[in-house]
Protein backbone atom coordinates (compact mmCIF):
# COMPACT_ATOMS: atom_id res chain seq x y z
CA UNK A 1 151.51 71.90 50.53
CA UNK A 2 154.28 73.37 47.99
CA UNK A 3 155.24 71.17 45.25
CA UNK A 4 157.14 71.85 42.01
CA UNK A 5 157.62 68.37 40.22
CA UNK A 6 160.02 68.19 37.32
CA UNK A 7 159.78 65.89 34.29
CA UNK A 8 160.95 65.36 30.81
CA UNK A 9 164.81 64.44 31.61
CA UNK A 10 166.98 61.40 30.61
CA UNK A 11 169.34 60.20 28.19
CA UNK A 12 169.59 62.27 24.63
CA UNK A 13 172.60 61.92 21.75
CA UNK A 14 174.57 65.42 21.39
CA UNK A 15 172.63 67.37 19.09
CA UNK A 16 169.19 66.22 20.32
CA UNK A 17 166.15 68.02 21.96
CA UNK A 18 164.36 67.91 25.05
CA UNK A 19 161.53 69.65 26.54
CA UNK A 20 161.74 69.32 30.69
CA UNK A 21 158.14 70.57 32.34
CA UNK A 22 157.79 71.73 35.85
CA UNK A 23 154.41 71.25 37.36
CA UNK A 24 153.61 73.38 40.62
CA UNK A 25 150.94 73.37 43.44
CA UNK A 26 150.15 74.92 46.57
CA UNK A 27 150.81 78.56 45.57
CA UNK A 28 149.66 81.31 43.61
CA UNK A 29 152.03 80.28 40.14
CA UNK A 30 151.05 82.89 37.76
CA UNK A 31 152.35 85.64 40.64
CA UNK A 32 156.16 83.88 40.59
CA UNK A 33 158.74 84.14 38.46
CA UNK A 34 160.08 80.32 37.60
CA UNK A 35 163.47 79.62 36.73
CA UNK A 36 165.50 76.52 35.77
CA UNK A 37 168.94 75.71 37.21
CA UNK A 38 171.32 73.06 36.81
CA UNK A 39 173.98 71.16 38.91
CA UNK A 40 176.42 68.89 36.92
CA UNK A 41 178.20 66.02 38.87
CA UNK A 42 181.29 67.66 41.48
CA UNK A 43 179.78 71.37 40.45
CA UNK A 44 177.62 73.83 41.95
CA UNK A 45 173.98 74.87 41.29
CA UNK A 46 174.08 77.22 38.41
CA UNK A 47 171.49 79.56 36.90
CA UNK A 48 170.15 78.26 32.80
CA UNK A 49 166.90 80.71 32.57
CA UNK A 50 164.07 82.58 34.36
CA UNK A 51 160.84 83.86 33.29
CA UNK A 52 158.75 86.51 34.71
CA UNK A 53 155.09 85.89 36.30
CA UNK A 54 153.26 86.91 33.30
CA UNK A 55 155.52 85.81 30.77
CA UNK A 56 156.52 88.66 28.89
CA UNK A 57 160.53 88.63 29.92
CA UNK A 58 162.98 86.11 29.85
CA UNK A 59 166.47 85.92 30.99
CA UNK A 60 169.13 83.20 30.11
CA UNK A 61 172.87 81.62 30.94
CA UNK A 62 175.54 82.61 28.29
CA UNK A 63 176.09 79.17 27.96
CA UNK A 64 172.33 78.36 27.06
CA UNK A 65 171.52 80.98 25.00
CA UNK A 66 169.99 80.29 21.60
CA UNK A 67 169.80 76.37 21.96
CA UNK A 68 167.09 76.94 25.43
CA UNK A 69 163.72 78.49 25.86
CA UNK A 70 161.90 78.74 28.73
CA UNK A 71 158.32 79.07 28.93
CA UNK A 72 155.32 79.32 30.97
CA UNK A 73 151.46 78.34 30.78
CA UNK A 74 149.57 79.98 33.89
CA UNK A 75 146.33 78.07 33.25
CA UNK A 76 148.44 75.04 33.50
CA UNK A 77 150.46 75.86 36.21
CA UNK A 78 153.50 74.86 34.47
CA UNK A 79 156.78 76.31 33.26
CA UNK A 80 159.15 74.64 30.51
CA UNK A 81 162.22 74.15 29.58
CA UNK A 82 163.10 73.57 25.33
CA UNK A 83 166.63 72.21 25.15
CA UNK A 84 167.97 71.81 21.54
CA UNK A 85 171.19 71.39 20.26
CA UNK A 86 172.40 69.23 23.23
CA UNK A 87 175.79 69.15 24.18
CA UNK A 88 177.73 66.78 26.98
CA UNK A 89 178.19 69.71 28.88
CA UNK A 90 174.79 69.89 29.08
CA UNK A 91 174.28 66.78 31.55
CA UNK A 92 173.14 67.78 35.29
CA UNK A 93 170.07 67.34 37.48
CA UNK A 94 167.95 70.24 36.50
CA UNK A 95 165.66 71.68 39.00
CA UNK A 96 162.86 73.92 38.73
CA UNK A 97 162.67 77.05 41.27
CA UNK A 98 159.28 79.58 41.78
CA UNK A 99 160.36 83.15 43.38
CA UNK A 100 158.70 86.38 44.84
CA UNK A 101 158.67 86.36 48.53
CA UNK A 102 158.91 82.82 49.46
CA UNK A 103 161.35 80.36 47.47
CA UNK A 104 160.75 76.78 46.10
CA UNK A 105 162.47 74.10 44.60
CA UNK A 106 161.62 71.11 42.93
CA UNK A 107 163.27 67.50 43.29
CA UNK A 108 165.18 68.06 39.73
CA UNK A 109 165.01 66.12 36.64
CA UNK A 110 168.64 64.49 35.27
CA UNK A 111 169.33 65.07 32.25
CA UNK A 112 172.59 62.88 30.30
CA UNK A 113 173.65 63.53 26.92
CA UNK A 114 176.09 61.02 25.66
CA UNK A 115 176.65 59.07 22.46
């Protein structure tokens, strides 16, 4: 059975840091590339980064770039997301996805960052 279970959201001051993690099961993780992508309240499901199986390249939103890093640990069979320098626009659900020839999805995380 395919799971990808998000953690790490919830409420953060603009300016602050999070670190969302993304554990998966069920398939082969360290042959997927993971990404991270974000739906805001009355928007659609939008892109924020992706990494590729082993690691070495990663790819990012203009919108994220500089304040996110994603990251992976294949003995772990986890990917993460490091989100500093919040911003309001940052609040969404954030969901975890794992790519090659099949496609998964996690349950998503929400993240709110208010004052």
């Amino acid at each position: 059975q395919v799971q990808l279970v998000e953690s790490g959201g919830g409420l953060v001051q603009p300016g602050g840091s999070l670190r969302l993690s993304c554990v998966a099961s069920g398939f082969t993780f360290r042959t997927y590339a993971m990404s991270w992508y974000r739906q805001a309240p009355g928007k659609e499901r939008e892109f924020v980064a992706a990494i590729t199986s082993g690691g070495g390249t990663t790819n990012y939103a203009d919108s994220v770039k500089g304040r996110f890093t994603i990251s992976r640990d294949n003995a772990k069979n986890t990917v993460y997301l490091q989100m500093n320098s919040l911003e309001p626009e940052d609040t969404a659900v954030y969901y975890c996805n794992g790519k090659r020839y099949l496609e998964f999805w996690g349950q998503g995380t929400l993240v709110t960052v208010s004052s």
